[in-house]
C-alpha atoms as a PDB file:
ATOM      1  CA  UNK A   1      55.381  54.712  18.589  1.00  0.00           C
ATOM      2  CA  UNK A   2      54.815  50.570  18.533  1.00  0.00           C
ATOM      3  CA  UNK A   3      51.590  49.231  19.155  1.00  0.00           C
ATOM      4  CA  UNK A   4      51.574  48.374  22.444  1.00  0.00           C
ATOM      5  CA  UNK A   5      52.309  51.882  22.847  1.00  0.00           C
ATOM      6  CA  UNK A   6      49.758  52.824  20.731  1.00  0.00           C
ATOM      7  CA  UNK A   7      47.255  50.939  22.229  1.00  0.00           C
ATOM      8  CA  UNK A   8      48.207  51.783  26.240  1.00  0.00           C
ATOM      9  CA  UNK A   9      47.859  55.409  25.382  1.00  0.00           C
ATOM     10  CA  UNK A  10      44.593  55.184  23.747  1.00  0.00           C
ATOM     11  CA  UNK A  11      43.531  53.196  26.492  1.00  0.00           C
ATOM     12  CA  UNK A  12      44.983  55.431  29.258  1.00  0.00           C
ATOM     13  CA  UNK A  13      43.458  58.089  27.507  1.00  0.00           C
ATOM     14  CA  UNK A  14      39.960  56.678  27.490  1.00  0.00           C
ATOM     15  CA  UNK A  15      39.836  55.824  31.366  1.00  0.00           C
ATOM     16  CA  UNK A  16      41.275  58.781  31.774  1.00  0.00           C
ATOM     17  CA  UNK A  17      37.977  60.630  29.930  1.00  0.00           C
ATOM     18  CA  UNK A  18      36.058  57.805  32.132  1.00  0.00           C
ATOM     19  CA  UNK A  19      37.127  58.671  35.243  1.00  0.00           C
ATOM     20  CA  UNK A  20      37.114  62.450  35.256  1.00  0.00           C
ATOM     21  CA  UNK A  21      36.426  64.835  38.199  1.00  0.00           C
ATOM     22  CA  UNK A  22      32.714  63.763  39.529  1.00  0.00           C
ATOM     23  CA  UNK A  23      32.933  60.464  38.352  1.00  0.00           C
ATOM     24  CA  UNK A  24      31.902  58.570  41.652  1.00  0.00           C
ATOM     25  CA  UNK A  25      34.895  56.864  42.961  1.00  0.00           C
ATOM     26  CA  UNK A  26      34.425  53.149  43.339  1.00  0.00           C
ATOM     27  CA  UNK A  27      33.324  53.010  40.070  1.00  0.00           C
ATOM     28  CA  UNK A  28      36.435  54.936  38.861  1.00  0.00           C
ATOM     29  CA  UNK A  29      38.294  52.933  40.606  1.00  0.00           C
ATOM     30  CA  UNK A  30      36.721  49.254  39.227  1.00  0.00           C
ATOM     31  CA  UNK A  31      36.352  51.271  35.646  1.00  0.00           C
ATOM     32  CA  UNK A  32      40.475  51.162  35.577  1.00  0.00           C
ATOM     33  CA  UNK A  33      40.699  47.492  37.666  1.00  0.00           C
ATOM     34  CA  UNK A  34      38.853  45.967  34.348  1.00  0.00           C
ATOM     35  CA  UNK A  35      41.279  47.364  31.751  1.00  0.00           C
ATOM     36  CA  UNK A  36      44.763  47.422  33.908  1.00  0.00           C
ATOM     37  CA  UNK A  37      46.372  45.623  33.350  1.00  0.00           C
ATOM     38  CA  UNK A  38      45.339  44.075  30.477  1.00  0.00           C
ATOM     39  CA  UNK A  39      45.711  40.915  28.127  1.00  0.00           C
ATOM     40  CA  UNK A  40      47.750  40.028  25.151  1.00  0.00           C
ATOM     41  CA  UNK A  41      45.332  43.115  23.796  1.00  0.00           C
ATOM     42  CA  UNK A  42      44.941  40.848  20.451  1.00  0.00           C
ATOM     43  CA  UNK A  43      42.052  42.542  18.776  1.00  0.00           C
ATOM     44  CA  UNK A  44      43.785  46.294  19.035  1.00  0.00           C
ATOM     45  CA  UNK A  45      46.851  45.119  18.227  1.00  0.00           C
ATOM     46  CA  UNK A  46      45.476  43.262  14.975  1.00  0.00           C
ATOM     47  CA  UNK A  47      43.220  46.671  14.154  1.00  0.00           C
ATOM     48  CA  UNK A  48      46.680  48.819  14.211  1.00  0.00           C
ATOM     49  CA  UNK A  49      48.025  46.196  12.226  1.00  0.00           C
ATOM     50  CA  UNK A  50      45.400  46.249   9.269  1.00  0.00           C
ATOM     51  CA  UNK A  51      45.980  50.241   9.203  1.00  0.00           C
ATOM     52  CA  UNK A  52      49.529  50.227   8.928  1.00  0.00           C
ATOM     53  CA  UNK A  53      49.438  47.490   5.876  1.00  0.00           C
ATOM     54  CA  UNK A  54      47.264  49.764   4.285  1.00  0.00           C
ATOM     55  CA  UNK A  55      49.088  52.682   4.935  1.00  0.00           C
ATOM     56  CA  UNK A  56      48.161  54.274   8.284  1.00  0.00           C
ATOM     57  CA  UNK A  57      46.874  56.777   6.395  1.00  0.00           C
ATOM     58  CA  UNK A  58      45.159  58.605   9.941  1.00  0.00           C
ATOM     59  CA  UNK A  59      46.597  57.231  12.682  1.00  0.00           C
ATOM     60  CA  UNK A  60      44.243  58.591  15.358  1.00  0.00           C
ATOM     61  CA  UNK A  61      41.339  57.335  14.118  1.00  0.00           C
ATOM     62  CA  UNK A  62      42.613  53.964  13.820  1.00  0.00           C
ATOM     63  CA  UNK A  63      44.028  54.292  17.238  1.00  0.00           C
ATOM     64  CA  UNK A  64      40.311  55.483  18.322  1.00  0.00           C
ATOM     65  CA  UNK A  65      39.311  52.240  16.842  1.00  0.00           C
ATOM     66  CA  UNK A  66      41.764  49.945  18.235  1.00  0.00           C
ATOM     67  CA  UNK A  67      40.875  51.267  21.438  1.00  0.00           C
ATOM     68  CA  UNK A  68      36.996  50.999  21.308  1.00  0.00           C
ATOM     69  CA  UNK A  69      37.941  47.266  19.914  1.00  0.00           C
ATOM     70  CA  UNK A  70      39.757  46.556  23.298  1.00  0.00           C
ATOM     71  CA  UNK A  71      37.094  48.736  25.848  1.00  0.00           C
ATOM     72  CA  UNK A  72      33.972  46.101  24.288  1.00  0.00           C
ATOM     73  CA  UNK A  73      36.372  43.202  24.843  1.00  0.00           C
ATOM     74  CA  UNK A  74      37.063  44.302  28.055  1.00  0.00           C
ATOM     75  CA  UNK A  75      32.878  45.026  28.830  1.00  0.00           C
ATOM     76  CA  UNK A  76      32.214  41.658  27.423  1.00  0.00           C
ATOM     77  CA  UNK A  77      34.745  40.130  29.929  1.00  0.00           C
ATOM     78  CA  UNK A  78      32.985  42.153  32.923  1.00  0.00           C
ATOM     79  CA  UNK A  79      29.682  40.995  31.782  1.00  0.00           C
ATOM     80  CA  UNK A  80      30.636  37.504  30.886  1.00  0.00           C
ATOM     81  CA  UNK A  81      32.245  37.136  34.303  1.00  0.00           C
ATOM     82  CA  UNK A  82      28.715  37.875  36.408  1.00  0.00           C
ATOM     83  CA  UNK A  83      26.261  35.691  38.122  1.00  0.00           C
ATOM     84  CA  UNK A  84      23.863  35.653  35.449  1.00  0.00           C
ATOM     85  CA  UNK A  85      26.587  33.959  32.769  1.00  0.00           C
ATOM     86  CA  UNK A  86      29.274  32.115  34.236  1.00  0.00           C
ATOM     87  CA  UNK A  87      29.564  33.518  37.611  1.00  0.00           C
ATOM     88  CA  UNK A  88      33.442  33.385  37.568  1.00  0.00           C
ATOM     89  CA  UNK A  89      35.511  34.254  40.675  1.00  0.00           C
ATOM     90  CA  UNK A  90      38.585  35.480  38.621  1.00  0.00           C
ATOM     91  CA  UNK A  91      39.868  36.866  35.605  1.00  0.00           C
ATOM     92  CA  UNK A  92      43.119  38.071  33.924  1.00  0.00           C
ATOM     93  CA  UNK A  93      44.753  36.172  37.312  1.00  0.00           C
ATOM     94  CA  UNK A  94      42.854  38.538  39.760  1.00  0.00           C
ATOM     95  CA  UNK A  95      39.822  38.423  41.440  1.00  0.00           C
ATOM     96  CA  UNK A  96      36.937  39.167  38.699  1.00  0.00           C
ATOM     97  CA  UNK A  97      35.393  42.626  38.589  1.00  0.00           C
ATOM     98  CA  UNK A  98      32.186  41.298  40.392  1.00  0.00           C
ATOM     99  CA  UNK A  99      34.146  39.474  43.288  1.00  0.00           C
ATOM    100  CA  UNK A 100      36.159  42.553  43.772  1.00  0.00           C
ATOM    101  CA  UNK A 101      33.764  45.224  43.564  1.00  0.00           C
ATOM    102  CA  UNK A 102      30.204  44.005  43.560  1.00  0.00           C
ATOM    103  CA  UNK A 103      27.522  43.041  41.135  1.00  0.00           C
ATOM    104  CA  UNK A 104      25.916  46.482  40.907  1.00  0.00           C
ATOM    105  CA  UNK A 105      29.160  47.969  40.321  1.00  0.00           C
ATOM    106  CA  UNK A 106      30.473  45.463  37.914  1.00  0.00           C
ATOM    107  CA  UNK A 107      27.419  45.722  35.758  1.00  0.00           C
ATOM    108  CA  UNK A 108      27.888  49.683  35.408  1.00  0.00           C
ATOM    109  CA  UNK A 109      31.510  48.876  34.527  1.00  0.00           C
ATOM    110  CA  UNK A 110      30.318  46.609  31.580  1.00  0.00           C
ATOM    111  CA  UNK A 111      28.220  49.410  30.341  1.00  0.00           C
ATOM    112  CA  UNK A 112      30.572  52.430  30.936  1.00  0.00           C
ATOM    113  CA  UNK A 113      33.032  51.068  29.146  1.00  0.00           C
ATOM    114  CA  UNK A 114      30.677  50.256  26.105  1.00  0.00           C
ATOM    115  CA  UNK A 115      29.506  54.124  26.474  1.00  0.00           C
ATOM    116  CA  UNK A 116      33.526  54.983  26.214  1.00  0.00           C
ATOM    117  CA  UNK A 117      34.187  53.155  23.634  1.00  0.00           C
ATOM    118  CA  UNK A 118      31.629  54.854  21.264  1.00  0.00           C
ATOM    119  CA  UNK A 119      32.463  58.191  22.661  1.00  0.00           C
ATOM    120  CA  UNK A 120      36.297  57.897  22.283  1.00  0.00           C
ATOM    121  CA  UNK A 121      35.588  57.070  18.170  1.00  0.00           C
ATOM    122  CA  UNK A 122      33.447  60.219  18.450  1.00  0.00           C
ATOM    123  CA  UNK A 123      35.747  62.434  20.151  1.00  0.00           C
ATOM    124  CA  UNK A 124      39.005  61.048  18.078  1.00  0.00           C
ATOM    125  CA  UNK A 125      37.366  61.863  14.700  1.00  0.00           C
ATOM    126  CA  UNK A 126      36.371  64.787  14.899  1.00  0.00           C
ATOM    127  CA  UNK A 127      38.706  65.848  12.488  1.00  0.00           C
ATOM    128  CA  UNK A 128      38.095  63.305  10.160  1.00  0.00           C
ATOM    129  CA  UNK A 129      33.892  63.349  10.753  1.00  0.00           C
ATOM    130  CA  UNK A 130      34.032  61.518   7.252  1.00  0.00           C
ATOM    131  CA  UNK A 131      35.332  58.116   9.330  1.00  0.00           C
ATOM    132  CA  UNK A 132      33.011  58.361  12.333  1.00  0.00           C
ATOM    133  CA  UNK A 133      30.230  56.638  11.298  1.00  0.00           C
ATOM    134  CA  UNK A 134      31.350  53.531   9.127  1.00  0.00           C
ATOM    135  CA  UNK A 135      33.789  52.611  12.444  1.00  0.00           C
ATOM    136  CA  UNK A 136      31.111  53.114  14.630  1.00  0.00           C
ATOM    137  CA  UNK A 137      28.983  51.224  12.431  1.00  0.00           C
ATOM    138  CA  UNK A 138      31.454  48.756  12.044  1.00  0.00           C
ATOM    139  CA  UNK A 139      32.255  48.499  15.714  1.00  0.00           C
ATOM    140  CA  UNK A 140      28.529  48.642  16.643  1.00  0.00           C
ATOM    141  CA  UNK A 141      27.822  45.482  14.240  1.00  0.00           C
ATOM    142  CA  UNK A 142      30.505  43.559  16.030  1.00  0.00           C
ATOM    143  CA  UNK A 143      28.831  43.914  19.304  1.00  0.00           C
ATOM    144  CA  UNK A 144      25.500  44.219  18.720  1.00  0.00           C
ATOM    145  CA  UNK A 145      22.532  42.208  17.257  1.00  0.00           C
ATOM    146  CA  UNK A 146      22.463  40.462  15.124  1.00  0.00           C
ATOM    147  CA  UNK A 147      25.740  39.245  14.655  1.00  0.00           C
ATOM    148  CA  UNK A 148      27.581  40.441  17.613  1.00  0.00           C
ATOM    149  CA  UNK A 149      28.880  39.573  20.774  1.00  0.00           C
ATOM    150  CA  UNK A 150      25.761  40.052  21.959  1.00  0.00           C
ATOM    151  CA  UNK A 151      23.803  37.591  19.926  1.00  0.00           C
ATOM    152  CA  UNK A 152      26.849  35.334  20.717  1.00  0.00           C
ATOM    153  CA  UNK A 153      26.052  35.616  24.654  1.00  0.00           C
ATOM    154  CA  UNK A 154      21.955  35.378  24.082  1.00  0.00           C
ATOM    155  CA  UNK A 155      22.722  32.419  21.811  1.00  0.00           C
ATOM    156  CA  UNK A 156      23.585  30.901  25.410  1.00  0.00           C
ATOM    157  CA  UNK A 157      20.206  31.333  27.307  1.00  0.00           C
ATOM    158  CA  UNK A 158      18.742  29.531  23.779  1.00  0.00           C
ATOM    159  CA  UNK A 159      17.174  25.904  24.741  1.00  0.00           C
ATOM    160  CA  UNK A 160      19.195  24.648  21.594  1.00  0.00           C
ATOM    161  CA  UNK A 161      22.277  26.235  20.467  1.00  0.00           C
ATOM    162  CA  UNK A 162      23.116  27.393  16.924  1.00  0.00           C
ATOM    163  CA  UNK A 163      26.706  26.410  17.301  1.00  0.00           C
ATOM    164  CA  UNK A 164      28.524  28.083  14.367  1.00  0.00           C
ATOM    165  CA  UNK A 165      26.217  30.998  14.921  1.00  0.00           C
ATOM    166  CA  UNK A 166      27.063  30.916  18.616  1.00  0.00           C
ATOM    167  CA  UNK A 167      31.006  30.736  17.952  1.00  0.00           C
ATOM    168  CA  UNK A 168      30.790  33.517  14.876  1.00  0.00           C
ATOM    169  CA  UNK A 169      29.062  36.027  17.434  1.00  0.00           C
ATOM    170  CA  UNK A 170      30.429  35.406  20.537  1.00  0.00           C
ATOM    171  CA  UNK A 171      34.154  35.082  18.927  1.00  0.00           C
ATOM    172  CA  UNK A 172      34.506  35.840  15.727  1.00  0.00           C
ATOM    173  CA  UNK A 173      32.629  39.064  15.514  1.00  0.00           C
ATOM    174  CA  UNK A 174      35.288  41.380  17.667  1.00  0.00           C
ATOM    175  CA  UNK A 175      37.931  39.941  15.278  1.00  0.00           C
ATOM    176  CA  UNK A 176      36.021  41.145  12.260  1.00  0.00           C
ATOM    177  CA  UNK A 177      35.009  44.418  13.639  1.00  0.00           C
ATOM    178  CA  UNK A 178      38.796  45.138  14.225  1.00  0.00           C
ATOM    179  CA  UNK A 179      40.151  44.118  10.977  1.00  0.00           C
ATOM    180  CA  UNK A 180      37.261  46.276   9.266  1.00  0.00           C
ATOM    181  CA  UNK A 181      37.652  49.127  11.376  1.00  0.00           C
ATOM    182  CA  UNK A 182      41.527  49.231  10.951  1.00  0.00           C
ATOM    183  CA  UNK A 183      40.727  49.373   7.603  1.00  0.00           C
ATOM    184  CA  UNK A 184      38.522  51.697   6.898  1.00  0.00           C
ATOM    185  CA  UNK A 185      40.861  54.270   9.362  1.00  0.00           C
ATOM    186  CA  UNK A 186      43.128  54.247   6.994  1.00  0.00           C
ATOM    187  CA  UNK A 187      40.813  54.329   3.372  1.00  0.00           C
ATOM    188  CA  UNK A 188      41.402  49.927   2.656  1.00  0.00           C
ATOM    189  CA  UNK A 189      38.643  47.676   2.105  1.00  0.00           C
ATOM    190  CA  UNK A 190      37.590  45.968   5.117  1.00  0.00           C
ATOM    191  CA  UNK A 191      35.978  43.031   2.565  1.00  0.00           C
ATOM    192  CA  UNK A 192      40.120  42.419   1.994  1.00  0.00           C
ATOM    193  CA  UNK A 193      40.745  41.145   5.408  1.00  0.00           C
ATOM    194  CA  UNK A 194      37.372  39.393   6.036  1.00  0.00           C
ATOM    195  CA  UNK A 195      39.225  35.780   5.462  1.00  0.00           C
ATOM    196  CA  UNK A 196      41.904  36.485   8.066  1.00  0.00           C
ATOM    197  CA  UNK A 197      39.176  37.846  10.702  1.00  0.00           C
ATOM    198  CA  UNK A 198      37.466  34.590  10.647  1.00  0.00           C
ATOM    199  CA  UNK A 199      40.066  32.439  10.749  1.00  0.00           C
ATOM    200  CA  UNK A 200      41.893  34.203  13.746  1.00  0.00           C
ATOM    201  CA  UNK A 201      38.389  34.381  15.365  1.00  0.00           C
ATOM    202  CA  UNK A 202      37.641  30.572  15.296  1.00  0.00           C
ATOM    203  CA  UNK A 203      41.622  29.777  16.279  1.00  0.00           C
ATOM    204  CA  UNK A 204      40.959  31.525  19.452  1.00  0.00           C
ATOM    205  CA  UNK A 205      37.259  29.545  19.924  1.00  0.00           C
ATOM    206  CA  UNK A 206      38.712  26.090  19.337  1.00  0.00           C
ATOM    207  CA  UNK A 207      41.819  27.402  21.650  1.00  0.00           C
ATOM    208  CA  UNK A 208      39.585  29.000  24.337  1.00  0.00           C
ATOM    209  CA  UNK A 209      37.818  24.969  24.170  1.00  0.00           C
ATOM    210  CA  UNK A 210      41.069  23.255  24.799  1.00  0.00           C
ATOM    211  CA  UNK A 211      41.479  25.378  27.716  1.00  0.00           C
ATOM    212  CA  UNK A 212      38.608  24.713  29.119  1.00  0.00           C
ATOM    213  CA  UNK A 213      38.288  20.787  28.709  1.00  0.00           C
ATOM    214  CA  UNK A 214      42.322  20.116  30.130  1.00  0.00           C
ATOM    215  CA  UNK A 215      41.519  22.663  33.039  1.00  0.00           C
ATOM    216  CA  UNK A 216      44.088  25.075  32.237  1.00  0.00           C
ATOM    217  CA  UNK A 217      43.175  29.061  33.080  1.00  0.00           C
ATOM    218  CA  UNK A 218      46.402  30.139  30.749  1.00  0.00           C
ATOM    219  CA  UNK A 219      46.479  32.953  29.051  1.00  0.00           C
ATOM    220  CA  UNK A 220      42.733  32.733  28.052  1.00  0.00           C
ATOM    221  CA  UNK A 221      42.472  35.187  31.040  1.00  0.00           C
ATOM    222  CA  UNK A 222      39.127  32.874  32.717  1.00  0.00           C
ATOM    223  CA  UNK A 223      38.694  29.633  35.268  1.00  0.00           C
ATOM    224  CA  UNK A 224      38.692  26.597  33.087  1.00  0.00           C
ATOM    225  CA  UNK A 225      35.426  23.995  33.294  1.00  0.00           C
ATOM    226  CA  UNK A 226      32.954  26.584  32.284  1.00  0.00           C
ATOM    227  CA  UNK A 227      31.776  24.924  29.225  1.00  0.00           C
ATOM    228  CA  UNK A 228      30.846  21.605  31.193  1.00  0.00           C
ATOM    229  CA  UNK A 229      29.509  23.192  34.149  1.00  0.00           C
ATOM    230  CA  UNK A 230      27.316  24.933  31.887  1.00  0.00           C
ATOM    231  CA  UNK A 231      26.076  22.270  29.224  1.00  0.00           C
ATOM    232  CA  UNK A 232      27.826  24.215  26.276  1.00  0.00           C
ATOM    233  CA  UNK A 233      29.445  22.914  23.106  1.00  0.00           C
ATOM    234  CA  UNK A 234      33.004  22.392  23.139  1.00  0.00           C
ATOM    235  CA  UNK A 235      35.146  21.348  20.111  1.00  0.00           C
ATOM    236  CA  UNK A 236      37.553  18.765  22.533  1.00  0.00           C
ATOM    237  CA  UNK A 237      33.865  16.617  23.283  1.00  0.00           C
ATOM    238  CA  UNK A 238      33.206  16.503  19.311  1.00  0.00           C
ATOM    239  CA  UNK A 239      37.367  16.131  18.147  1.00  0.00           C
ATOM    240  CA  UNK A 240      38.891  14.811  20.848  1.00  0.00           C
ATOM    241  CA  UNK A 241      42.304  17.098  21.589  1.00  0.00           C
ATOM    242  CA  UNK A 242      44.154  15.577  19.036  1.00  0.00           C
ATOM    243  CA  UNK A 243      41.537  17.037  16.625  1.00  0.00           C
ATOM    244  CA  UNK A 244      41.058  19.888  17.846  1.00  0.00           C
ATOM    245  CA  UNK A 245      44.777  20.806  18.183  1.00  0.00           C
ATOM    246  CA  UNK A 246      44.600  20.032  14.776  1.00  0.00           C
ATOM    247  CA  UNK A 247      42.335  21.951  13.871  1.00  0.00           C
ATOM    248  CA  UNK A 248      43.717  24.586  15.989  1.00  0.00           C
ATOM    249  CA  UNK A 249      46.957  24.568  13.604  1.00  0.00           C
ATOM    250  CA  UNK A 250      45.375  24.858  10.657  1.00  0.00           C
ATOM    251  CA  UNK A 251      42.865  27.456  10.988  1.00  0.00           C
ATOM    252  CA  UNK A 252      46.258  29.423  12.601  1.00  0.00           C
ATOM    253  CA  UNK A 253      47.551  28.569   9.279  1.00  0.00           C
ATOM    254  CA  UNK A 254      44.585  29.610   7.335  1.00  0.00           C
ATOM    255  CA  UNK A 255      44.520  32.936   9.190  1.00  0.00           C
ATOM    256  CA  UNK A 256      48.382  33.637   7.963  1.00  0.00           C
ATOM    257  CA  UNK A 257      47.572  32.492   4.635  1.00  0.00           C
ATOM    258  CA  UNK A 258      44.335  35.053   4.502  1.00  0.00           C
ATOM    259  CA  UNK A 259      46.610  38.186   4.807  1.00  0.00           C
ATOM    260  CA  UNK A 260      46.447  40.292   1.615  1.00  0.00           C
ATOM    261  CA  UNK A 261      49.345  40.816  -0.081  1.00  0.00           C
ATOM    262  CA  UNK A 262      50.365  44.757   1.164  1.00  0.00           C
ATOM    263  CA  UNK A 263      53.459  46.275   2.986  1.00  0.00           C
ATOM    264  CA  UNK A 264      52.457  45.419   6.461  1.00  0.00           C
ATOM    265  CA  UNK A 265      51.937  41.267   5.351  1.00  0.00           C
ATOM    266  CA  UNK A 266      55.050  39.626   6.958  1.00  0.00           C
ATOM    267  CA  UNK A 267      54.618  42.064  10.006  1.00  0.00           C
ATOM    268  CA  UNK A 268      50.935  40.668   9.934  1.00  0.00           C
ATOM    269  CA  UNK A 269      51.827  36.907   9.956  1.00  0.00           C
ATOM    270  CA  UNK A 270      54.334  37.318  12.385  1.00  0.00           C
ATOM    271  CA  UNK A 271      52.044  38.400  14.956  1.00  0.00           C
ATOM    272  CA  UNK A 272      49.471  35.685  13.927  1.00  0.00           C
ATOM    273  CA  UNK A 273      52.362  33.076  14.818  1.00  0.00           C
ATOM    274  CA  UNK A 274      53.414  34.738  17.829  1.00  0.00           C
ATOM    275  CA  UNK A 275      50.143  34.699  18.932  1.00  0.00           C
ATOM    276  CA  UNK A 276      49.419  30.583  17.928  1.00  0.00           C
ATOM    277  CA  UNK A 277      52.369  29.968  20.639  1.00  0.00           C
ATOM    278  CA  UNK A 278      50.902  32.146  23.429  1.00  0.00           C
ATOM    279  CA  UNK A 279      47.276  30.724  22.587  1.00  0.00           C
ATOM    280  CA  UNK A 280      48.250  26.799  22.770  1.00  0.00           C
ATOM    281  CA  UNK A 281      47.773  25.049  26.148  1.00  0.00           C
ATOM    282  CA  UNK A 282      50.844  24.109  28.224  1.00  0.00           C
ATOM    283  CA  UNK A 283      49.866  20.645  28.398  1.00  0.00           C
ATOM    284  CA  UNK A 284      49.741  20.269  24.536  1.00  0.00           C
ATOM    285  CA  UNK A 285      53.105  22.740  23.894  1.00  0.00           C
ATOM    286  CA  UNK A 286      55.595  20.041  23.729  1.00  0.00           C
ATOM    287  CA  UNK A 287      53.624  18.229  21.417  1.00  0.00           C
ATOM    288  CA  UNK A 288      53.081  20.996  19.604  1.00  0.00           C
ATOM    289  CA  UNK A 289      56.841  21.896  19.161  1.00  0.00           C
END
């Protein structure tokens, strides 16, 4: 099985848990609209990544892990989208989760999916109750406070921003948990893959800025503008987009160069450039070429 297929089933399987008999129908219904279809699925596909290169040693529960990666993204998007934060209208191409279903609705979505994403690593290592903890531990420090994408949203609704704080929580942190997670599933050293998390992590902030200041949507999945409308820092304002493209390059560059030497390395890098093309802006692509 690949890992898109690895990560769709885990996924089906989840909403699947979700949205059993009883479970009250609109919400079933906007539970599933907020994961299918989904994006590039990045953070899952980097997790199963990690655990193959070093050696996929229990597939399920870095499956369980990839998935619970991808359900918190997924919340964080719902949450992200609502009133209270950026009040955006779409998402993913589609009308937001908010727009489409309500706010009351949208906000249980956000938190139902956190709730499945903890109870799938529970359920899918069962047989391996020597894993559960350290992901959920892991997982739970990527979302969480301190450090998580949770301090990286409240670091928003802070009268002056801490901005590498701000960018390590809000963007960096899901990265990490996944590489550490689809480590320890299979018995590697999540300190190993550390480099490569935050390099990835603050390609995709600087990339998610360019977005936003040429007033592209792309593949970025959300309206473009937000960082203006709001008053937040943006790379393009400090660099320019020559610099930040720059900068965008290298730190893709930095990321390939931080994978460990292990079977699953050139597999690893390849994704990490396939990815740098689907994360640069149309506008910039030729230029890029």
């Amino acid at each position: 099985m690949d890992l898109s297929d690895r990560i769709e089933t885990g996924m089906q399987t989840a909403i699947r848990y979700a949205t059993a008999n009883g479970c009250p129908p609109k919400l079933a219904q906007a539970l599933r609209y907020a994961v299918f279809p989904g994006g590039a699925r990045i953070r899952p596909r980097i997790c199963l990544a990690v655990a193959l290169a070093c050696g996929d040693r229990n597939p399920r529960a870095a499956n369980a892990a990839a998935t619970a990666i991808e359900l918190l993204h997924c919340a964080s998007l719902v949450h992200d989208d609502l009133p209270c934060f950026d009040n955006a209208a779409t998402r993913r191409g589609k009308a937001s989760v908010h727009s489409e279903f309500g706010e009351a609705i949208a906000l249980l979505v956000g938190d139902g999916l956190i709730v499945s994403a903890f109870e799938t690593v529970a359920r899918e290592t069962a047989q391996a109750p020597e894993l559960t903890a350290r992901i959920i531990s892991t997982v739970a420090n990527a979302v969480g406070a301190p450090y998580g994408l949770v301090a990286g949203q409240a670091w928003e609704s802070e009268p002056k921003i801490n901005i590498a704080a701000y960018h390590r929580a809000k963007t960096a942190s899901l990265f990490t948990g996944a590489v550490s997670s689809g480590a320890i599933a299979s018995n590697g050293n999540p300190l190993d893959w550390y480099g490569l998390a935050d390099a990835l992590g603050a390609a995709y902030q600087v990339a998610d800025d360019l977005y936003d200041a040429l007033g592209e949507t792309g593949s970025m999945g959300k309206p473009a503008g937000q960082d203006a409308l709001f008053g937040r820092p943006n790379l393009v304002a400090e660099l320019g987009v020559e610099g930040a493209l720059k900068e965008l390059r290298s730190l893709v560059k930095q990321a390939a160069d931080q994978v460990p030497d292990c079977n699953g390395a050139d597999m690893l890098r390849a994704i990490i450039h396939t990815e740098a093309q689907r994360l640069m802006p149309a506008k910039l692509a030729a230029s890029a070429a």
